[in-house]
Structure formats: C-alpha cells, structure tokens
C-alpha atoms as a PDB file:
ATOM      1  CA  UNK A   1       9.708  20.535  -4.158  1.00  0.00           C
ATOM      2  CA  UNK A   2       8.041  20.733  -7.590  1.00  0.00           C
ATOM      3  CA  UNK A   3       7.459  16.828  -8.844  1.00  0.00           C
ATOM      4  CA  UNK A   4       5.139  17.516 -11.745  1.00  0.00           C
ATOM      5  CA  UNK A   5       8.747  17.803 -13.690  1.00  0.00           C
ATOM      6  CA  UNK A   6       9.371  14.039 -12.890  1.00  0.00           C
ATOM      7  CA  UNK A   7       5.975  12.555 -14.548  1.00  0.00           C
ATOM      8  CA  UNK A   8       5.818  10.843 -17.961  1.00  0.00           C
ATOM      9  CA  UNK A   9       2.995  12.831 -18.473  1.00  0.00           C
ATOM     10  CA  UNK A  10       2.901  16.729 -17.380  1.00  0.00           C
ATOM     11  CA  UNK A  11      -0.799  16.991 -18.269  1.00  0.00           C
ATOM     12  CA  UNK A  12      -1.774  14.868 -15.828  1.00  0.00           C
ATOM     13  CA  UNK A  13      -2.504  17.223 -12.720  1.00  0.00           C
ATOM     14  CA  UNK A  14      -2.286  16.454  -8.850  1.00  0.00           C
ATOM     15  CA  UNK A  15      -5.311  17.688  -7.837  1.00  0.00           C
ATOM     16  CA  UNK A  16      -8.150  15.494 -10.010  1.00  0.00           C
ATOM     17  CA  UNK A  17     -10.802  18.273  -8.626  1.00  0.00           C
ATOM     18  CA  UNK A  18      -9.217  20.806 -10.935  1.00  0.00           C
ATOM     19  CA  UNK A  19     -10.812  22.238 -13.749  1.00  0.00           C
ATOM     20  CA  UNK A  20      -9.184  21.501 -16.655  1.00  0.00           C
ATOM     21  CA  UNK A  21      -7.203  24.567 -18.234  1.00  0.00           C
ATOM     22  CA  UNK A  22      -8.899  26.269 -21.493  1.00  0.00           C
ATOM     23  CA  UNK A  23      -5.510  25.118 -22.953  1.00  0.00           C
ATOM     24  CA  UNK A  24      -6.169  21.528 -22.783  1.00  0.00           C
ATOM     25  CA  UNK A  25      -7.087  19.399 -26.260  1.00  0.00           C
ATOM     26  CA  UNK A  26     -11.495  19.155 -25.670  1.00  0.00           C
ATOM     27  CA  UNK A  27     -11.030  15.770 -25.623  1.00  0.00           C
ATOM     28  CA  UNK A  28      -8.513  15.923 -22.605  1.00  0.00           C
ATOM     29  CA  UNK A  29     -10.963  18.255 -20.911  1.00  0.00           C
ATOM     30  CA  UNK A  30     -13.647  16.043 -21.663  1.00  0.00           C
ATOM     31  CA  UNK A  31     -11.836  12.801 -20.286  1.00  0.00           C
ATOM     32  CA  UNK A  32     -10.649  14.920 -17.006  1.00  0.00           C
ATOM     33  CA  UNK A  33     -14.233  16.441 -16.390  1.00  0.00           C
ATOM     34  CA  UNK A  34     -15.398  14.799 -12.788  1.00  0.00           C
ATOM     35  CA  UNK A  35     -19.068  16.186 -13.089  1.00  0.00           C
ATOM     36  CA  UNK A  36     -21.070  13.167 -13.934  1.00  0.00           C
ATOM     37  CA  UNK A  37     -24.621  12.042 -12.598  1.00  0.00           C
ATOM     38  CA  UNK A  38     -22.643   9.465  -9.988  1.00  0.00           C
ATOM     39  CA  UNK A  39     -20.688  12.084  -7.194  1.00  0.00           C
ATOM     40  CA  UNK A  40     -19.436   8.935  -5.084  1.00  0.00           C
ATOM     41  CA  UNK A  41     -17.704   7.597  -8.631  1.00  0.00           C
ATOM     42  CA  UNK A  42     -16.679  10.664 -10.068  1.00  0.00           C
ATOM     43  CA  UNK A  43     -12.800  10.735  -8.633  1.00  0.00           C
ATOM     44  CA  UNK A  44     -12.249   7.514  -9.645  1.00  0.00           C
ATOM     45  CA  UNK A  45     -13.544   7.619 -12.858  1.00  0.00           C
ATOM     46  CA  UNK A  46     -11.282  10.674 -13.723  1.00  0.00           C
ATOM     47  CA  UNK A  47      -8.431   9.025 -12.514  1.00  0.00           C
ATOM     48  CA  UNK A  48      -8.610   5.397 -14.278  1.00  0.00           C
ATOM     49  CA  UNK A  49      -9.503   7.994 -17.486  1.00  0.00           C
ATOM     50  CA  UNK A  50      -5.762   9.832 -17.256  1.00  0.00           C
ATOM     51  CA  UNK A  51      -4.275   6.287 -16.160  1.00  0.00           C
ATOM     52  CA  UNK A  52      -5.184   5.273 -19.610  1.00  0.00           C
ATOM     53  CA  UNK A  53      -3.683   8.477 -21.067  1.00  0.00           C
ATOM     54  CA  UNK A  54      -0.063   7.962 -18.573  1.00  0.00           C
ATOM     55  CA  UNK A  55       0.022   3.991 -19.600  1.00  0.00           C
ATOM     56  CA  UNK A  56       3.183   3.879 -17.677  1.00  0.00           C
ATOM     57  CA  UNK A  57       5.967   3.953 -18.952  1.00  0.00           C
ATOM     58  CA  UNK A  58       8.303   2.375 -16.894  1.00  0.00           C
ATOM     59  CA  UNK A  59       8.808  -1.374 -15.106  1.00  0.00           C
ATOM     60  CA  UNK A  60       8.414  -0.341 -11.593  1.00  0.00           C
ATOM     61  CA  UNK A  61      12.049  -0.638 -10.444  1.00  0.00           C
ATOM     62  CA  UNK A  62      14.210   1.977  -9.623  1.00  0.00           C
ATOM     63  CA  UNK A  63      16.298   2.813  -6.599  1.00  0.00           C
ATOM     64  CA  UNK A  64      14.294   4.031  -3.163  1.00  0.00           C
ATOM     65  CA  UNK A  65      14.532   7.773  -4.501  1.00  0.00           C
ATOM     66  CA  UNK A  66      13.763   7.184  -7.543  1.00  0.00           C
ATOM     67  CA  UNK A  67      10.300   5.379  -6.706  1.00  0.00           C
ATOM     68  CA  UNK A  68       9.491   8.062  -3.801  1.00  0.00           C
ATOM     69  CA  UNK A  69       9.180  10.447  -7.303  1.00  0.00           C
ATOM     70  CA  UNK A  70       7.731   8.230  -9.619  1.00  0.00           C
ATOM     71  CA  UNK A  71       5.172   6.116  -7.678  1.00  0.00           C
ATOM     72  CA  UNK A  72       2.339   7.870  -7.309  1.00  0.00           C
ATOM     73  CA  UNK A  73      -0.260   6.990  -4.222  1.00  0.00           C
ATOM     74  CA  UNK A  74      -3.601   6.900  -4.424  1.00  0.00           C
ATOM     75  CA  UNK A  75      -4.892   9.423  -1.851  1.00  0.00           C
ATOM     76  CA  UNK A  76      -8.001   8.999   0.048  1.00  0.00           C
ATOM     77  CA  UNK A  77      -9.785  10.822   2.918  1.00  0.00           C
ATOM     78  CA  UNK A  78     -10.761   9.367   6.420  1.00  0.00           C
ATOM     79  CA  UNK A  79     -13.677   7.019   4.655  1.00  0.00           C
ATOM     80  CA  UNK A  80     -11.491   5.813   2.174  1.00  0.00           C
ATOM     81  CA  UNK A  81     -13.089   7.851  -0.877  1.00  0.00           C
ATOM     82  CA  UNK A  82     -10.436   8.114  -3.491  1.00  0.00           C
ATOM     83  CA  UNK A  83      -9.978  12.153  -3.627  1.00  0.00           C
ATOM     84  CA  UNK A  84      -6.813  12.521  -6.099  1.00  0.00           C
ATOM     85  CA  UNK A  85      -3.310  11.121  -6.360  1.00  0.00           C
ATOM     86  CA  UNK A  86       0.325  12.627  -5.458  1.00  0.00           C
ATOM     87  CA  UNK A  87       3.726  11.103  -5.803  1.00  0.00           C
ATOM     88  CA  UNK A  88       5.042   8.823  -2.386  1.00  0.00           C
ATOM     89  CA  UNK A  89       7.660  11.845  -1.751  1.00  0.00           C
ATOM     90  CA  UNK A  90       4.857  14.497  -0.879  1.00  0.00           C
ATOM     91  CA  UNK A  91       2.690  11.851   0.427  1.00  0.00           C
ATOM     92  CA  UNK A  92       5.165  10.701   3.066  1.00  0.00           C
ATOM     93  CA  UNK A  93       6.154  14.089   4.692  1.00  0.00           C
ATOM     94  CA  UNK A  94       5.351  15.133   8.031  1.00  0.00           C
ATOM     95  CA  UNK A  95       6.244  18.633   7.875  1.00  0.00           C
ATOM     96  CA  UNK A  96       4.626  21.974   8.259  1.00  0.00           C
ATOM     97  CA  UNK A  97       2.127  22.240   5.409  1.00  0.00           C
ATOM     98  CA  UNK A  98       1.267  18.314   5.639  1.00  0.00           C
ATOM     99  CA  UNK A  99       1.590  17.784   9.466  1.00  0.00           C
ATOM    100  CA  UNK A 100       0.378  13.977   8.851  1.00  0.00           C
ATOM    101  CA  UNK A 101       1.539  13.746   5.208  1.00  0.00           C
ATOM    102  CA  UNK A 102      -1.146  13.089   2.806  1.00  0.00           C
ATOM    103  CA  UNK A 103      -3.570   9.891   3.659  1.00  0.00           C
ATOM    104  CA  UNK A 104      -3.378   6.780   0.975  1.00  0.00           C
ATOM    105  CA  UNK A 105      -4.048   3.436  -0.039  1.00  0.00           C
ATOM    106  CA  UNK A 106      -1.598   1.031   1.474  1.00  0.00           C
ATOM    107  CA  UNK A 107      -1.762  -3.139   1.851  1.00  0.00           C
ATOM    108  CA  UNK A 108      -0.052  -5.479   3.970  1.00  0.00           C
ATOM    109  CA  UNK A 109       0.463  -8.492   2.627  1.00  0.00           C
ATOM    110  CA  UNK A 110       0.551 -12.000   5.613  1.00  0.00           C
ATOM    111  CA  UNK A 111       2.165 -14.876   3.927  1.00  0.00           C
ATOM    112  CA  UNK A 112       2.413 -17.839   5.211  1.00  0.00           C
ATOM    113  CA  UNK A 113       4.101 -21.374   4.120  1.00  0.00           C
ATOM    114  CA  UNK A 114       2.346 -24.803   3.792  1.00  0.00           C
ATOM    115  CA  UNK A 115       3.508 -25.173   7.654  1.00  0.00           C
ATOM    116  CA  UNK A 116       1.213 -22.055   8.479  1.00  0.00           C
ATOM    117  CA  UNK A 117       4.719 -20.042   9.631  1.00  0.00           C
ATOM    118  CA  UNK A 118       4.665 -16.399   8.558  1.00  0.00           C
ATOM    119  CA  UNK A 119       7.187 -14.905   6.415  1.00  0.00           C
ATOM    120  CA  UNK A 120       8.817 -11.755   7.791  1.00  0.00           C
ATOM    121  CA  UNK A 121      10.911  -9.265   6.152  1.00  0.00           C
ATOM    122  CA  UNK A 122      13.632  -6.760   7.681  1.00  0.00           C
ATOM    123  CA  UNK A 123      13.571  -3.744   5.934  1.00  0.00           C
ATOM    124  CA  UNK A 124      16.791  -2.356   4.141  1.00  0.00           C
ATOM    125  CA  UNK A 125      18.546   0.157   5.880  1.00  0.00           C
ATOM    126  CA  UNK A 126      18.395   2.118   2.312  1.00  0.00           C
ATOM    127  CA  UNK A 127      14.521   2.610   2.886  1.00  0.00           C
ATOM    128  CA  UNK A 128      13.260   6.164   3.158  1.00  0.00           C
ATOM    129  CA  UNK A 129      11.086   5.422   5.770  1.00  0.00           C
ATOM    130  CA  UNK A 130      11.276   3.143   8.507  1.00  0.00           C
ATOM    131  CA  UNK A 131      14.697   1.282   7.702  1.00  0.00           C
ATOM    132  CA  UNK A 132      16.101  -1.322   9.152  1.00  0.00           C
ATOM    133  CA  UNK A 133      12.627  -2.270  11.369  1.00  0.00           C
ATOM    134  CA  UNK A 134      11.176  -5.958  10.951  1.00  0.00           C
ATOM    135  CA  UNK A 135       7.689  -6.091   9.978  1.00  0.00           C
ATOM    136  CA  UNK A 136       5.371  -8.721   8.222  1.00  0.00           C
ATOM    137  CA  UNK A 137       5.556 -10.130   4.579  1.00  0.00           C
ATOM    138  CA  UNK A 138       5.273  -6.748   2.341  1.00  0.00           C
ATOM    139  CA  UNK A 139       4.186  -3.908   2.840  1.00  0.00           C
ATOM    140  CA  UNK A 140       3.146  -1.184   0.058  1.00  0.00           C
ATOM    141  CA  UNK A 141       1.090   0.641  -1.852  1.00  0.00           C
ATOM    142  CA  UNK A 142      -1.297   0.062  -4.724  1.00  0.00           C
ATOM    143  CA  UNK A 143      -0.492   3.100  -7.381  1.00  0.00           C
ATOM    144  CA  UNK A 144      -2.060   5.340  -9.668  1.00  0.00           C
ATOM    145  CA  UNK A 145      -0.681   5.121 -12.989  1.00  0.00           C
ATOM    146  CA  UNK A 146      -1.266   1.510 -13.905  1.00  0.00           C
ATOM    147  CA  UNK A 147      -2.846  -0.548 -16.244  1.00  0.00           C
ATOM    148  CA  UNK A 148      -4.822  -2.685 -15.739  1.00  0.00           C
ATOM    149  CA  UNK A 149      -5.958  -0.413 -12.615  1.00  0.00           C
ATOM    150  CA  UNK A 150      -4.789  -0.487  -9.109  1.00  0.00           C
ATOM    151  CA  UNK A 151      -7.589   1.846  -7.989  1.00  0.00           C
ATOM    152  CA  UNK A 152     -10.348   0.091  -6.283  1.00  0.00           C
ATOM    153  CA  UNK A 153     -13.891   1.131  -6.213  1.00  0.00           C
ATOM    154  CA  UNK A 154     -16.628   0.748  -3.415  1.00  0.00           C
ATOM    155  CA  UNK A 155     -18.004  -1.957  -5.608  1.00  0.00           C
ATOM    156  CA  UNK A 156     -15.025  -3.870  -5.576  1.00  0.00           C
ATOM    157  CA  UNK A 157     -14.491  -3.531  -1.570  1.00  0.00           C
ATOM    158  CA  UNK A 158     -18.721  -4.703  -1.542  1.00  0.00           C
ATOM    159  CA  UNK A 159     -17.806  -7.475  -3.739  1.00  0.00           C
ATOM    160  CA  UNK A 160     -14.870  -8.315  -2.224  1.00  0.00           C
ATOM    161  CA  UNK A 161     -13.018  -8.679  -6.017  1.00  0.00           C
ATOM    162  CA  UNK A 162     -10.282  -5.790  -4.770  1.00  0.00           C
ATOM    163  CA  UNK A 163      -7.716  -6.583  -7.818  1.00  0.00           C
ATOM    164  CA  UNK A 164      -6.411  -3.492  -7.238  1.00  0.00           C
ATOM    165  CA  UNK A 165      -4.456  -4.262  -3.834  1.00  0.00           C
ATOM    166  CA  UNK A 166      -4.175  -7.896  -5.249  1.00  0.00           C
ATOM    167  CA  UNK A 167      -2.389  -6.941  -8.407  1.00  0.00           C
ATOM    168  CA  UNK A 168      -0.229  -3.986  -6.213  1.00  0.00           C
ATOM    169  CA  UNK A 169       0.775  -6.715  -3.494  1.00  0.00           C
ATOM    170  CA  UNK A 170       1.908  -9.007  -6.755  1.00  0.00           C
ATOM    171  CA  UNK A 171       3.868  -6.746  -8.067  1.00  0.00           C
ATOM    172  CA  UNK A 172       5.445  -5.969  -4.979  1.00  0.00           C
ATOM    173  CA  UNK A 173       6.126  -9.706  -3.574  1.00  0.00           C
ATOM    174  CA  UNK A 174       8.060  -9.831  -6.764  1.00  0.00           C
ATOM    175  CA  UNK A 175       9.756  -6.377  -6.829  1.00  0.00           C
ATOM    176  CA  UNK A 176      10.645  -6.616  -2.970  1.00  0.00           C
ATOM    177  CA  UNK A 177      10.979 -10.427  -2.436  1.00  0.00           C
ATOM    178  CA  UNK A 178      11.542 -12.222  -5.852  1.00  0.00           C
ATOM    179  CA  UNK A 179       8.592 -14.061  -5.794  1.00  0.00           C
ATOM    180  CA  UNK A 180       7.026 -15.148  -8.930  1.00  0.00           C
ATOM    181  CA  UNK A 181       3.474 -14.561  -9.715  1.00  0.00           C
ATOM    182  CA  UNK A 182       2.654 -18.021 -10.777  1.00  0.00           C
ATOM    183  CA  UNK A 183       3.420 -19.095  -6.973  1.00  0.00           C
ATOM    184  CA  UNK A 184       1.020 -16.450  -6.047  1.00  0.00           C
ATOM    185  CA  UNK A 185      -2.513 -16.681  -7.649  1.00  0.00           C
ATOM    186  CA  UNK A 186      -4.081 -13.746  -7.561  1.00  0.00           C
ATOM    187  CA  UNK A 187      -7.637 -15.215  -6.853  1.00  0.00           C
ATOM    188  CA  UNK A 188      -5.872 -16.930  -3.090  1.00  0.00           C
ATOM    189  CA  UNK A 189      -5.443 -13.386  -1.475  1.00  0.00           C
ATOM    190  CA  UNK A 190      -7.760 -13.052   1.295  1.00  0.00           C
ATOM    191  CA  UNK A 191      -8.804  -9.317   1.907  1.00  0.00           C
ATOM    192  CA  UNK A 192      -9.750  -9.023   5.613  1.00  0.00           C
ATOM    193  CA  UNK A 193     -10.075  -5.768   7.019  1.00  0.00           C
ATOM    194  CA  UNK A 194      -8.973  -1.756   6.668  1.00  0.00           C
ATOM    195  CA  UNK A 195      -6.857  -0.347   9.347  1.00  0.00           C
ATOM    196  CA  UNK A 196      -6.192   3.766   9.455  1.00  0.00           C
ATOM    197  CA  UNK A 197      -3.734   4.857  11.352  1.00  0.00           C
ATOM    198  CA  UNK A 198      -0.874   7.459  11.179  1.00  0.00           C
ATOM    199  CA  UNK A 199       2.950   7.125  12.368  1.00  0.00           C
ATOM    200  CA  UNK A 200       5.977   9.298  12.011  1.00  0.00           C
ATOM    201  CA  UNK A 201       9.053   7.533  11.754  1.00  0.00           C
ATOM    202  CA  UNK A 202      10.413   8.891  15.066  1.00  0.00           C
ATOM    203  CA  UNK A 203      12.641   5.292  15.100  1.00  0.00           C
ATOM    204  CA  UNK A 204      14.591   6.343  12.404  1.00  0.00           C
ATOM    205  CA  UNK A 205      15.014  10.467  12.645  1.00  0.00           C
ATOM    206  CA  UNK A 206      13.110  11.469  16.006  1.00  0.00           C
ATOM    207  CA  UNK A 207      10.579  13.379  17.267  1.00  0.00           C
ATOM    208  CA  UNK A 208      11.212  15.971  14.833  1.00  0.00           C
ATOM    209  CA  UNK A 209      11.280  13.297  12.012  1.00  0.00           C
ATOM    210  CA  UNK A 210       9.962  14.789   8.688  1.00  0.00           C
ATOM    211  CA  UNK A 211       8.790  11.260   7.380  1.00  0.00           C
ATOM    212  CA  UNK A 212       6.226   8.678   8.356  1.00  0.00           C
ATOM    213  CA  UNK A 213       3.104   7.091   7.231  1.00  0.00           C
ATOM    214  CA  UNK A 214      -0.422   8.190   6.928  1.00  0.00           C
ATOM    215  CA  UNK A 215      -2.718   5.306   5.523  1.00  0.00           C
ATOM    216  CA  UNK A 216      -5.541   3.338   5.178  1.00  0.00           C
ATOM    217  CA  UNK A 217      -4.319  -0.578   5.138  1.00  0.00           C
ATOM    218  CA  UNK A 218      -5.865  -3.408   3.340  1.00  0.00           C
ATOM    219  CA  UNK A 219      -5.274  -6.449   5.342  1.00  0.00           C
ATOM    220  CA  UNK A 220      -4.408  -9.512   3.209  1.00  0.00           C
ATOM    221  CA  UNK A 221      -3.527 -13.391   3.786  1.00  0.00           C
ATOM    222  CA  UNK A 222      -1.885 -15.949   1.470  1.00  0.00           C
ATOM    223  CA  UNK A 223      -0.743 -19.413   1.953  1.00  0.00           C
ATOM    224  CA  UNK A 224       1.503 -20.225  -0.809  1.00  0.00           C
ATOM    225  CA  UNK A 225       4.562 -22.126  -1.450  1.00  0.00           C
ATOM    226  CA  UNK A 226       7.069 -19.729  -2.861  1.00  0.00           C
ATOM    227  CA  UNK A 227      10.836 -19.657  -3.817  1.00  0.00           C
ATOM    228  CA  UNK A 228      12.319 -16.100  -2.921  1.00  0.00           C
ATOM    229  CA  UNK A 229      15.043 -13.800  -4.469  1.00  0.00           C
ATOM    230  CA  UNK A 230      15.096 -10.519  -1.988  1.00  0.00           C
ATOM    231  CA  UNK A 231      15.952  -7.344  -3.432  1.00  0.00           C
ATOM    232  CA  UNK A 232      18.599  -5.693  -1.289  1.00  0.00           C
ATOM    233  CA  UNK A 233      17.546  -2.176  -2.206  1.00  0.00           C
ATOM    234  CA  UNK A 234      14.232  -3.321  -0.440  1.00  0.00           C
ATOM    235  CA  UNK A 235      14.498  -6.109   1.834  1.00  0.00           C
ATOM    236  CA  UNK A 236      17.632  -6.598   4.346  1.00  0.00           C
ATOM    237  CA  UNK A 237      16.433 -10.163   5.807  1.00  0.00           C
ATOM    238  CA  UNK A 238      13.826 -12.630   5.847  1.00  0.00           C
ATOM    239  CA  UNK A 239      12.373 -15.290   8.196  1.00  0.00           C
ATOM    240  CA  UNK A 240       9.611 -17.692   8.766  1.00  0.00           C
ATOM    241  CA  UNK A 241       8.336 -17.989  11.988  1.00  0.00           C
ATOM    242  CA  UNK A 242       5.680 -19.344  14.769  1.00  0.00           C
ATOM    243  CA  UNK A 243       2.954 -17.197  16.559  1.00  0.00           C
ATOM    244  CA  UNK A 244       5.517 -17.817  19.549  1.00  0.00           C
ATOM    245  CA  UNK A 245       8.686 -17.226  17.994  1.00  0.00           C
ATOM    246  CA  UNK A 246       7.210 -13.896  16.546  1.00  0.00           C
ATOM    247  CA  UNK A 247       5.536 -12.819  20.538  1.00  0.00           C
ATOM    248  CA  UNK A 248       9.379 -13.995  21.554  1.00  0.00           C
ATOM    249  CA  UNK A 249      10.711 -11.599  18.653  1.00  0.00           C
ATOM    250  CA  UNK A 250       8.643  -8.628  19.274  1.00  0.00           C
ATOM    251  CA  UNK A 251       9.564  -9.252  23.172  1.00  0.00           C
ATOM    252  CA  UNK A 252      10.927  -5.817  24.687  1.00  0.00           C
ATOM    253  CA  UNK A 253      13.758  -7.556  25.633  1.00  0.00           C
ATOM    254  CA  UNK A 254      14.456  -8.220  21.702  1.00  0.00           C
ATOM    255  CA  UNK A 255      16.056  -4.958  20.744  1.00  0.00           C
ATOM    256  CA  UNK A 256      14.618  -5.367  17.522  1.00  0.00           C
ATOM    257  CA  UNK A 257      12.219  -2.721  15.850  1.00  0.00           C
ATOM    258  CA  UNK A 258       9.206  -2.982  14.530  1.00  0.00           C
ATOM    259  CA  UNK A 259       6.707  -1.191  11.876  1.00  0.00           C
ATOM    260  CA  UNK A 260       4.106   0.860  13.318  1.00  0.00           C
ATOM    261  CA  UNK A 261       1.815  -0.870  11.729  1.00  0.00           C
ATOM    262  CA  UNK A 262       2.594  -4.191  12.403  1.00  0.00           C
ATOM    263  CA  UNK A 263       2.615  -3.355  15.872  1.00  0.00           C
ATOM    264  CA  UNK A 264      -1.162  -2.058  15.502  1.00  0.00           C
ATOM    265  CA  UNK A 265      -1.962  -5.318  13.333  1.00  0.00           C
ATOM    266  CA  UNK A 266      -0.242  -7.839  15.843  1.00  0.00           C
ATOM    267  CA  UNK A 267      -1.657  -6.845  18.732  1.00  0.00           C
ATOM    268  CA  UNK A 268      -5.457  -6.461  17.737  1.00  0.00           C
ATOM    269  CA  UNK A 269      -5.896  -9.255  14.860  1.00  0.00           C
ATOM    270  CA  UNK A 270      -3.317 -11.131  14.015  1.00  0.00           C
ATOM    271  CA  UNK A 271      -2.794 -13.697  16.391  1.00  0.00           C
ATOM    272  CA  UNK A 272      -6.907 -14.417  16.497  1.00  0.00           C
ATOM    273  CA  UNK A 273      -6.491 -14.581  12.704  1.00  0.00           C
ATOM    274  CA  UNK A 274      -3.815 -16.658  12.980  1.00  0.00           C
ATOM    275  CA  UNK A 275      -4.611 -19.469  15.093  1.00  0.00           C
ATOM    276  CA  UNK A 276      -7.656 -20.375  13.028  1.00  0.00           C
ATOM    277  CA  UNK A 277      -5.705 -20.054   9.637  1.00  0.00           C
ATOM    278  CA  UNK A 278      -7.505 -22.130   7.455  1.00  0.00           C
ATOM    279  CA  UNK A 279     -10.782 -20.533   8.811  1.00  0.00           C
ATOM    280  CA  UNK A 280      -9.305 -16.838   7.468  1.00  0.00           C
ATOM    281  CA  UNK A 281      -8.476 -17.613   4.949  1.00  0.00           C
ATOM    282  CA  UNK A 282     -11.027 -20.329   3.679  1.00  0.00           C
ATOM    283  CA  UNK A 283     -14.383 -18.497   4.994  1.00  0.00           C
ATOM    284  CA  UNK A 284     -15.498 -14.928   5.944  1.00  0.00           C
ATOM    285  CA  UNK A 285     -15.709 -15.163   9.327  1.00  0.00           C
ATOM    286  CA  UNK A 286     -12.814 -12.845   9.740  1.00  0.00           C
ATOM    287  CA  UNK A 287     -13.668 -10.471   6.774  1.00  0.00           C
ATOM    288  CA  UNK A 288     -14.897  -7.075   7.478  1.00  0.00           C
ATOM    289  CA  UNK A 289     -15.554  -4.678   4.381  1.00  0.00           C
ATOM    290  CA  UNK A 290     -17.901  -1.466   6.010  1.00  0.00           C
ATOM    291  CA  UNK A 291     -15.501  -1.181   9.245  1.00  0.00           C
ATOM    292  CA  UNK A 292     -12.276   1.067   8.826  1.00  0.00           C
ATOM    293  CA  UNK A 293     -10.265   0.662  12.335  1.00  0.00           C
ATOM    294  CA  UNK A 294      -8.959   3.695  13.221  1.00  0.00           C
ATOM    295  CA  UNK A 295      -5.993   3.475  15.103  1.00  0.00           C
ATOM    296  CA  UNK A 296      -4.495   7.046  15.911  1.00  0.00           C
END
C-alpha cells in the first residue's frame, strides 16, 4: 500500500533522513535539510519544520480507517530518538517486511475521579486493533502533523514539560470519551514513566495476526472531575472502578480481555502507583524520565 496519495501534503516525505529532491523549491530543501551542528536534534527539528508547512488540515475525526491513513505516528527507535514519521496503517502491521510494525510514540492516559476510582474504557468492536478488549482510560498516540507540536524533545522529557503527550492525550479524552478540555488542565497530567514493549493482536486475528502494537508508552495520571460523551466509533463501554474491583475484573475467571499493555502496566506499576495516589501524582517519587522499561 502506497499512503503518500492520502496526505494533505505530498511533499512531505516518510523518511525525514532523505535528501531532499533537486526538484524541491530551495527554500523547501533548506527547511527539510537535517545536517545542523546538533545530531541528537536534527530529526526533530526537520519534522516540527514540515509540520509547519502540513498545518493540518483536518479536525482529527474520521472513522477508524480513515484515521489509520491520516494520523501519522511519530516513529522512534529503541531509545526513544525521534527517527521519522509514517501513517498508523504501516506503523501497525506485523507482516513480512515490518515483522514488529514500525516502533512509535504512544501514551496511556490513568484517570481517576475525586473518589480516586479509575476510569476504564472497553474498546469498540470497530477498532482496527485490539477490539472489544477493556483497558485503562485512553490510550493513543501523540501525532506528527500538528500545531502547536506533539513531538517531544529530550529537553522536554529532562524538564518534565512533555506538552506533546499532554496536548495528544487532550485531544484524545475528547475525541474518544467526550471530555472537555476545561475539565482537564493540561498542567495536572502527571508523566511517570516510559514502557517499550511490542504485542500482536493475536486476541483479535491469531497467531498469524497481521496487526498489533510496537511502542514506547508515556505513562500519565489525572485526577479530574469530568462529564463524558463516548464516541461509539471508539469506545464501546466505560466504568469506574476500585484497585479490587479491577484485580476481580482482570481475574482469569472474568472472561474479559485485556490490552497488552495494560496487562504489562497493571502488573508492574499500577497498583504501587495507585495506592499512594496523591503521592503520584502530587510529588516525584514515582517519576522516572532516563529509564525506558522494556517489556518484550
């Protein structure tokens, strides 16, 4: 499958690394050229220049196969260096020529009411991958494309500031779950750790399944009061529960499934996290921005 036919923009290319052609306006050449005195910064920089040239164009609705062409992920490697983009179609297949699809930027989103219950969502049984499994809050992507930026830099991860994932996860609360950004603030996400882990969707279409997930996970926590509005394209149920309700929920015995990731999240942080809420999400004791947990 050829996507470049689905952009806005043709001129903006998959691979940031490539040279721009002799073709090209100067000026575009000169705004795509990555070799600058910083190597660590140079991606990046290229891509927030062609963001401002692709200014999307669009609201960031559309149905599930129309996002898996338009949305485009920001791709990273094993470190979490931003190395290039690609659209969530070619990102998300497990097949021959991308075994483990193509590694991104991905957050998970905890919220959790003034009671300190966590709100889960079912999947819709329309989603691409994994549909129909429970898993927390929301769960997405931060995109390339945007403006202001959704790309992160390692200053922003020192510094903690991470807007990027913030603004992606407020978009998405609201796309997925109806939930306004004025109940929301952006500056009350929590970022606490990265979590890399791969997962082919072998729930939904088996061991030979074509589709599954391949990312590097920013952990955040909110505590927010919030009035909801699910999207049925994305979201098939909701519910707030208890540390026990959810170990009684994710109980074998349950017959209900579960993201991969989730899984991975629940059963090394979350309920540490968890029972000392106000700690999380108050101080840093629980923040970790050098460690990347590889689960794989």
């Amino acid at each position: 499958h050829s996507m470049s036919e689905k952009r806005k923009d043709p001129e903006v290319t998959d691979d940031v690394n490539d040279t721009p052609k002799d073709t090209q306006p100067a000026e575009k050449a000169q705004k795509t050229d990555v070799s600058t005195e910083q190597p660590k910064q140079t991606v990046e920089d290229s891509l927030e220049n062609s963001e401002e040239e692709m200014k999307t164009s669009w609201d960031g609705t559309g149905t599930q196969e129309e996002l898996m062409y338009k949305d485009e992920c920001i791709l990273v490697d094993e470190n979490d260096v931003v190395v290039g983009h690609e659209n969530k179609y070619a990102s998300h297949r497990f097949v021959p020529e991308t075994p483990t699809g193509k590694l991104h930027r991905a957050f998970s989103v905890f919220l959790f009411n003034e009671e300190g219950k966590l709100l889960l969502q079912q999947r819709a049984s329309d989603k691409i991958t994994f549909p129909d499994v429970w898993t927390n809050t929301c769960c997405s992507h931060p995109l390339y494309g945007y403006s202001p930026t959704e790309i992160d830099t390692p200053e922003d991860l020192a510094n903690l500031t991470l807007f990027g994932v913030k603004r992606a996860a407020v978009r998405k609360l609201d796309q997925e779950l109806g939930i306004k950004k004025d109940d929301i603030p952006i500056e009350n996400f929590k970022y606490l750790t990265r979590l890399h882990y791969c997962a082919k969707d072998e729930v939904t279409y088996g061991p030979d399944a074509e589709w599954g997930e391949h990312e590097v996970d920013y952990i955040l926590f909110i505590k927010a009061k919030v009035s909801m509005t699910p999207n049925p394209e994305e979201v098939r149920d909701t519910k707030y529960v208890t540390a026990e309700e959810l170990k009684e929920m994710m109980h074998v015995d349950s017959g209900l499934k579960w993201s991969p990731w989730f899984r991975i999240i629940a059963e090394k942080f979350l309920y540490e996290w968890w029972e000392s809420l106000e700690t999380a999400l108050t101080t840093d004791k629980f923040v970790d921005n050098t460690t990347i947990h590889h689960v794989l």
